[in-house]
N, C-alpha and C. Protein backbone atom coordinates (compact mmCIF):
# COMPACT_ATOMS: atom_id res chain seq x y z
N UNK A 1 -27.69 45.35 36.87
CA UNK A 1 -28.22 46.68 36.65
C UNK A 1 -28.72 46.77 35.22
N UNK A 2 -29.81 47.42 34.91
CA UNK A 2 -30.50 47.59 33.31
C UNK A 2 -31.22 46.28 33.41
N UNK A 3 -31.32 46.01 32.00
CA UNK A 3 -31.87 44.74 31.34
C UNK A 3 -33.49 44.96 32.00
N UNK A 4 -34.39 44.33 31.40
CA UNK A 4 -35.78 44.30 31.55
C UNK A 4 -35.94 43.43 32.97
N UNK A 5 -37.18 44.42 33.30
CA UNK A 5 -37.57 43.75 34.93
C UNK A 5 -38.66 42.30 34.38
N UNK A 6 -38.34 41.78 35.34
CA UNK A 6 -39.18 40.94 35.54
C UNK A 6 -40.44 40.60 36.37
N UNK A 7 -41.63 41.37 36.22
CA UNK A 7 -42.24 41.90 36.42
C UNK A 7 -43.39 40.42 37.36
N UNK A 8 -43.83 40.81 38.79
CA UNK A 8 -44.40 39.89 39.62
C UNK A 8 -45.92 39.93 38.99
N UNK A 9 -46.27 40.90 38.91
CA UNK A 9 -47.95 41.43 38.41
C UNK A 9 -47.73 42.61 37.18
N UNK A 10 -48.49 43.12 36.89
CA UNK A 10 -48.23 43.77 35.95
C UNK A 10 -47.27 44.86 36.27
N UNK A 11 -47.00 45.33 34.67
CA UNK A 11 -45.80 46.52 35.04
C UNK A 11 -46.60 47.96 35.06
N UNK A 12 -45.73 48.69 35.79
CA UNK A 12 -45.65 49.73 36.87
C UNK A 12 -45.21 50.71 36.55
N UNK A 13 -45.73 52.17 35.97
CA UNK A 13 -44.66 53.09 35.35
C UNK A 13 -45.35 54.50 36.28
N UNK A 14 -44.14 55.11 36.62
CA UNK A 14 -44.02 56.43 37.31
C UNK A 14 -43.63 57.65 36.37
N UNK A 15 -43.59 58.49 36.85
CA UNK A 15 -43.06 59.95 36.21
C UNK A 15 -42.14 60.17 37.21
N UNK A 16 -40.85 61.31 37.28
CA UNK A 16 -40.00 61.86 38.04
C UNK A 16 -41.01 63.46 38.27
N UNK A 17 -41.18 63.77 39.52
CA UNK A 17 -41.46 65.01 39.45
C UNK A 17 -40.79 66.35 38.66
N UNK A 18 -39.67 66.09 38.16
CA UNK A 18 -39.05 67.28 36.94
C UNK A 18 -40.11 66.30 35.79
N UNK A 19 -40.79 65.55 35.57
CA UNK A 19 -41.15 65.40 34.27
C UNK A 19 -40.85 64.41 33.58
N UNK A 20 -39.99 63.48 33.98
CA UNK A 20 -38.81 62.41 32.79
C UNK A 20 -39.71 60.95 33.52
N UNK A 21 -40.02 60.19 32.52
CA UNK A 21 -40.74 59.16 32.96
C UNK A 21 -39.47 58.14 33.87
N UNK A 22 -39.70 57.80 34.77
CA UNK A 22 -38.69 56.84 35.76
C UNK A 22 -38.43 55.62 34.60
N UNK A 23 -37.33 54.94 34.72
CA UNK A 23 -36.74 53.87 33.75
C UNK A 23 -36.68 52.60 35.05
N UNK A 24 -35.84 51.96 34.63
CA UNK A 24 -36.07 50.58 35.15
C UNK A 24 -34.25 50.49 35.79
N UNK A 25 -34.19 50.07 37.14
CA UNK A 25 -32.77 50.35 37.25
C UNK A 25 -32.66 48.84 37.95
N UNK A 26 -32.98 48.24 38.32
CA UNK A 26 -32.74 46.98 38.96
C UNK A 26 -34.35 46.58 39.61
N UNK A 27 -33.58 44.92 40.02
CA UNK A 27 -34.76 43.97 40.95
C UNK A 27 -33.90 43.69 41.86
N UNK A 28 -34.41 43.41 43.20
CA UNK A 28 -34.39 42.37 44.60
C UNK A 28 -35.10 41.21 44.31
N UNK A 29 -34.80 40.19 43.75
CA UNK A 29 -35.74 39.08 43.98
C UNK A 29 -36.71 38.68 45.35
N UNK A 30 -37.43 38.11 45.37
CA UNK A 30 -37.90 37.89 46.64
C UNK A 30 -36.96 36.65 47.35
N UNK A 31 -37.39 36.46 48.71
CA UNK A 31 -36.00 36.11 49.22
C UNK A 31 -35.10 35.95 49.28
N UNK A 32 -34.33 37.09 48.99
CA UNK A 32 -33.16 37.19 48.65
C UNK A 32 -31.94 37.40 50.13
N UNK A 33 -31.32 36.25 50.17
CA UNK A 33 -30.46 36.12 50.98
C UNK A 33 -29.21 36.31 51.56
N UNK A 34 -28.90 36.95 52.69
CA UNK A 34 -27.73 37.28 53.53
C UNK A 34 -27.20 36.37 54.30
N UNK A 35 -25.89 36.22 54.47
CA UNK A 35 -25.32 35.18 55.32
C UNK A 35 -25.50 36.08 56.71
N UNK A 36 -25.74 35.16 58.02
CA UNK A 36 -25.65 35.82 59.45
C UNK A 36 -24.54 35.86 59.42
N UNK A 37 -24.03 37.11 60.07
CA UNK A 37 -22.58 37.18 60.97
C UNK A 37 -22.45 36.17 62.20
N UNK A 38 -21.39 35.57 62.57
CA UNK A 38 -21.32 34.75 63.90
C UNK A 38 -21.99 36.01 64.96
N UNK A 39 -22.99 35.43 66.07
CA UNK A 39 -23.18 36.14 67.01
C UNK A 39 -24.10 37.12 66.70
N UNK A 40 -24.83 36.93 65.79
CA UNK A 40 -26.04 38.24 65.56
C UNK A 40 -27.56 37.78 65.41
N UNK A 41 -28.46 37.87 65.79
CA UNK A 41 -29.60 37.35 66.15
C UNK A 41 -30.33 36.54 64.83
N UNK A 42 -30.82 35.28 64.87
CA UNK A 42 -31.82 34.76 64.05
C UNK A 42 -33.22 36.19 63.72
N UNK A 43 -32.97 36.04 62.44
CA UNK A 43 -33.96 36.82 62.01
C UNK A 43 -35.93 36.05 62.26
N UNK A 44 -36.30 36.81 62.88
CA UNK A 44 -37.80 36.07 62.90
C UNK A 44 -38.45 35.60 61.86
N UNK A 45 -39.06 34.53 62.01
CA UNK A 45 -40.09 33.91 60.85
C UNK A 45 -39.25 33.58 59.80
N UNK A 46 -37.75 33.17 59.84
CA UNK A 46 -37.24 33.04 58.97
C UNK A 46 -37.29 31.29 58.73
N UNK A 47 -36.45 30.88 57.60
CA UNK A 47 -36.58 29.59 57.26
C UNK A 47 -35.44 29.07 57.58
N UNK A 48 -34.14 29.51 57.83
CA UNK A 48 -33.07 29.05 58.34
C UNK A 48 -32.52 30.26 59.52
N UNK A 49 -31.88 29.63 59.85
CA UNK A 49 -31.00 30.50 60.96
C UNK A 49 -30.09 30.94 60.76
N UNK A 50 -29.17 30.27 59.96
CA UNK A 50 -27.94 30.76 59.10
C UNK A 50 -27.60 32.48 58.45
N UNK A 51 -29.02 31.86 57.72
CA UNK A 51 -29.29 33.61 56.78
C UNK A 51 -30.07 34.56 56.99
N UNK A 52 -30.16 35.83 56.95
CA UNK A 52 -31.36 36.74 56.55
C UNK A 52 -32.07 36.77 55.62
N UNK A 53 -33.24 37.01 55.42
CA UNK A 53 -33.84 37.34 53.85
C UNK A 53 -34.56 38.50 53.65
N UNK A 54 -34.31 39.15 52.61
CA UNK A 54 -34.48 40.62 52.55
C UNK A 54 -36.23 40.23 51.86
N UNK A 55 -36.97 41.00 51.68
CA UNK A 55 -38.11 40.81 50.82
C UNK A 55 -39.03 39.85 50.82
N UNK A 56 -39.31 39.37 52.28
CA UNK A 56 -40.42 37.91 52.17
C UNK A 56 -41.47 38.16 51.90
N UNK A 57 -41.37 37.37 50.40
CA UNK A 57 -42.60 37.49 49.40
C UNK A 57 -42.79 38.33 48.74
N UNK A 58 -42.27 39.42 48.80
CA UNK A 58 -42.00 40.26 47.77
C UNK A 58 -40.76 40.53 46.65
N UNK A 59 -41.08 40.48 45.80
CA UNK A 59 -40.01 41.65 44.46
C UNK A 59 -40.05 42.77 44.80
N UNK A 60 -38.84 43.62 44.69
CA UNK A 60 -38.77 45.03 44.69
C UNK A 60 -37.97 45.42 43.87
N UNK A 61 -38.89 46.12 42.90
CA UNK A 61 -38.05 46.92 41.83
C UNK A 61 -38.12 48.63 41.55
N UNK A 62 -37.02 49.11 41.73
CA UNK A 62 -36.32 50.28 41.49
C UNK A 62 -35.78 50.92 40.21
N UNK A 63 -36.58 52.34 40.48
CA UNK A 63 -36.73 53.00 39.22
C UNK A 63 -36.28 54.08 39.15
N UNK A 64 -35.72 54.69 38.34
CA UNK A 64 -35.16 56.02 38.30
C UNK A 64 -34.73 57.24 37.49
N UNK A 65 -34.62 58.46 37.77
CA UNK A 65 -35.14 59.91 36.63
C UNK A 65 -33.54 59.30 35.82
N UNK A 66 -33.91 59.12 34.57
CA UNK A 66 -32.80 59.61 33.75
C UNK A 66 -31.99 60.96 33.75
N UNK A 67 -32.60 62.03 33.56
CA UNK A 67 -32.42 63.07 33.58
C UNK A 67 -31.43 63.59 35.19
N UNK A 68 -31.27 62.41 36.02
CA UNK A 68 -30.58 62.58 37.12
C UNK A 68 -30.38 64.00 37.60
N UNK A 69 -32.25 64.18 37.93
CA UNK A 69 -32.52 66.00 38.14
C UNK A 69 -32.25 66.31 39.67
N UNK A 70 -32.03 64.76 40.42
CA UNK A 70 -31.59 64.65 41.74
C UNK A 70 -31.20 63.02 42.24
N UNK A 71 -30.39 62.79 43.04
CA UNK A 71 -29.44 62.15 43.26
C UNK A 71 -30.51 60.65 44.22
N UNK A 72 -31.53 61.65 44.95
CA UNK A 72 -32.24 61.10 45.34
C UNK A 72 -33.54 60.36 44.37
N UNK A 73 -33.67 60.98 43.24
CA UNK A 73 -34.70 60.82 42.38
C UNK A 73 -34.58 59.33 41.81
N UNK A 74 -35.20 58.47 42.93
CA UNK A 74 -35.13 56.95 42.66
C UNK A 74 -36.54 56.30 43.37
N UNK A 75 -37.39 55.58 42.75
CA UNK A 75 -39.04 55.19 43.32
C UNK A 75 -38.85 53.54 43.32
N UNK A 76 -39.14 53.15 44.88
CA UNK A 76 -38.80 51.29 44.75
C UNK A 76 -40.27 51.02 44.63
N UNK A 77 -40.49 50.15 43.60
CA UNK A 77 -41.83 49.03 43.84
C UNK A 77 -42.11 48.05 44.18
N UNK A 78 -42.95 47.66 45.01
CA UNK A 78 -43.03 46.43 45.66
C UNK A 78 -44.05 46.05 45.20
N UNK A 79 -43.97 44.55 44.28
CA UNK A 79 -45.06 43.65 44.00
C UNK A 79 -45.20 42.14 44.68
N UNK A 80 -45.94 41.86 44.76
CA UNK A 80 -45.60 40.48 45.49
C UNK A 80 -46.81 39.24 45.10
C-alpha cells in the first residue's frame, strides 16, 4: 500500500468529485495469480490450470480521495 506506482504508460491523475485530487493507493500487477481451489473450474485462456490470473495484460492501479469525503471514493485504472 503507498509507495509510487509503477506506471504501464504514462501517469494518470483524477480529481475526487468533493474536489481533492485522487492519490495513489496501490497496483495489481498484471497477471497476478490465485491458487485454484480443488474442484473449481480451469479458468479460460489461461496458462496453467492450477491458477487463476486476475488482470491478463493489464496493470490496475487504484486511487483515492484523501479527504475520505466517502468510503466509496476510490477510481481503478487500467493500463496495459
Amino acid at each position: 500500500m503507498g509507495g509510487t506506482p509503477s506506471w504501464a504508460q504514462d501517469p494518470e491523475y483524477y480529481r475526487c468529485a468533493c474536489g481533492a485530487d485522487l492519490v495513489y493507493v496501490c497496483q495489481v500487477p498484471e497477471g497476478m495469480e490465485f491458487a485454484v481451489h480443488p474442484g473449481q473450474p480451469e479458468q479460460p485462456y489461461s496458462i496453467r490450470a492450477d491458477t487463476y490470473w486476475l488482470f491478463l495484460g493489464n496493470e490496475v492501479y487504484l486511487l483515492a480521495c484523501p479527504a475520505h469525503c466517502d468510503p466509496a471514493a476510490v477510481w481503478p485504472v487500467n493500463q496495459n
